[in-house]
Protein backbone atom coordinates (compact mmCIF):
# COMPACT_ATOMS: atom_id res chain seq x y z
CA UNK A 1 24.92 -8.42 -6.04
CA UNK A 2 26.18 -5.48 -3.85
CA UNK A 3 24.82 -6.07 -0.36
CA UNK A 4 24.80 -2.58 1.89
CA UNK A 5 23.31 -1.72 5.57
CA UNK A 6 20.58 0.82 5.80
CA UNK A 7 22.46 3.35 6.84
CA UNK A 8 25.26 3.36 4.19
CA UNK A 9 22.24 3.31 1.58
CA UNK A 10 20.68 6.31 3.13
CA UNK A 11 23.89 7.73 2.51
CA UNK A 12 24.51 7.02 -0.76
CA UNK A 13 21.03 7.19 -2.06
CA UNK A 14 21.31 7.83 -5.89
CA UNK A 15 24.22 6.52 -6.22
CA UNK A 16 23.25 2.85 -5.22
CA UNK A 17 19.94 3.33 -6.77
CA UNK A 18 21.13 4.45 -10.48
CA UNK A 19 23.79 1.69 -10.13
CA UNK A 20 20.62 -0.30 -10.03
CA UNK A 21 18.64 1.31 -12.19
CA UNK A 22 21.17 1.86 -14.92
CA UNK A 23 23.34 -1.08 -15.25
CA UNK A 24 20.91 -3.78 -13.65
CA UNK A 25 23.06 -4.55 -10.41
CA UNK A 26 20.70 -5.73 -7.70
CA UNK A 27 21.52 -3.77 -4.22
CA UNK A 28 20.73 -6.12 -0.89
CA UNK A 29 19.87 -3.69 1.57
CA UNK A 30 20.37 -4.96 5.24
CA UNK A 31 18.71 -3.97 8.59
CA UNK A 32 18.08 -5.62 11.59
CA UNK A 33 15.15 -6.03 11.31
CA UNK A 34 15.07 -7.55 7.63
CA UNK A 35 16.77 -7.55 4.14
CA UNK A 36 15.26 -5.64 0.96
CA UNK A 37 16.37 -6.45 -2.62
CA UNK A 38 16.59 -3.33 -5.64
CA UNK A 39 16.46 -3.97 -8.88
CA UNK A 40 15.91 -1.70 -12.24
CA UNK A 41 12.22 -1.73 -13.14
CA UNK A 42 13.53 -4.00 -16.56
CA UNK A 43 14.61 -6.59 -14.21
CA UNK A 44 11.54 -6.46 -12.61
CA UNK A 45 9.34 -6.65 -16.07
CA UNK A 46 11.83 -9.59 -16.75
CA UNK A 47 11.53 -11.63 -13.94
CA UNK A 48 7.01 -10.96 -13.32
CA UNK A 49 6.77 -12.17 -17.51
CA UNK A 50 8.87 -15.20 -16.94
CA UNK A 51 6.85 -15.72 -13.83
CA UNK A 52 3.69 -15.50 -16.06
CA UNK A 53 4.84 -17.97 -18.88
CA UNK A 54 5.83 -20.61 -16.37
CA UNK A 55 2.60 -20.09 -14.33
CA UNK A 56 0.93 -21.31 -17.89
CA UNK A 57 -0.15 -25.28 -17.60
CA UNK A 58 1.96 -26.68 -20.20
CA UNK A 59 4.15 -24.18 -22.02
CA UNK A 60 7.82 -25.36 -19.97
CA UNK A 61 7.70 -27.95 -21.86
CA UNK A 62 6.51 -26.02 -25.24
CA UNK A 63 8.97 -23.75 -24.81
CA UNK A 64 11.97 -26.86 -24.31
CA UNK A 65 10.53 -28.56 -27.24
CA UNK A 66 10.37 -25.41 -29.30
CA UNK A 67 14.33 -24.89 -28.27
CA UNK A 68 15.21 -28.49 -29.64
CA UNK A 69 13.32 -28.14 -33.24
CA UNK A 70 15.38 -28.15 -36.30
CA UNK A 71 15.33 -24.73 -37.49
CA UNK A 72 14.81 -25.98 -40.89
CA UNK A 73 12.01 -27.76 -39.35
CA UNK A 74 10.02 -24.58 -38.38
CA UNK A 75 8.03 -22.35 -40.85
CA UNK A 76 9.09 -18.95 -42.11
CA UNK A 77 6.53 -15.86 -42.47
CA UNK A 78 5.32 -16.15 -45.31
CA UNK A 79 4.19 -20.04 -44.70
CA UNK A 80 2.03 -18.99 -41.81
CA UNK A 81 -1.35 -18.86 -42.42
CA UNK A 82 -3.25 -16.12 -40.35
């Protein structure tokens, strides 16, 4: 993570912001009075749905049990029944 003061961000505006936006690096930007974190909107996306499946009573440990299942154990497409 790049960490710059206000004042060199003000600076270098687009620059810091499409690094950001366009190749995922976060940017900590520093005052005095407090820090600020950017990140590329897909970051964001990434990090409010894994937020939202965790938040979901049960489905950690779905998803863990899922990861540790045979593959040869789970069903293909055209044995699901819809």
């Amino acid at each position: 993570m790049t960490t710059i003061n206000a004042l060199a961000y003000k600076g270098n505006f687009l620059e810091v912001f499409e690094n950001a936006a366009m190749y995922g690096n976060p940017v900590n930007v520093w005052t005095e009075k407090g820090n600020a974190v950017i990140i590329s909107e897909e970051e964001y996306r990434d990090i409010m749905e894994t937020l939202h499946v965790l938040s979901v009573p049960g489905m950690k440990e779905k998803i863990i049990e899922g990861l540790k299942t045979p593959l040869e154990e789970c069903l293909s497409e055209e044995e699901v029944a819809f």
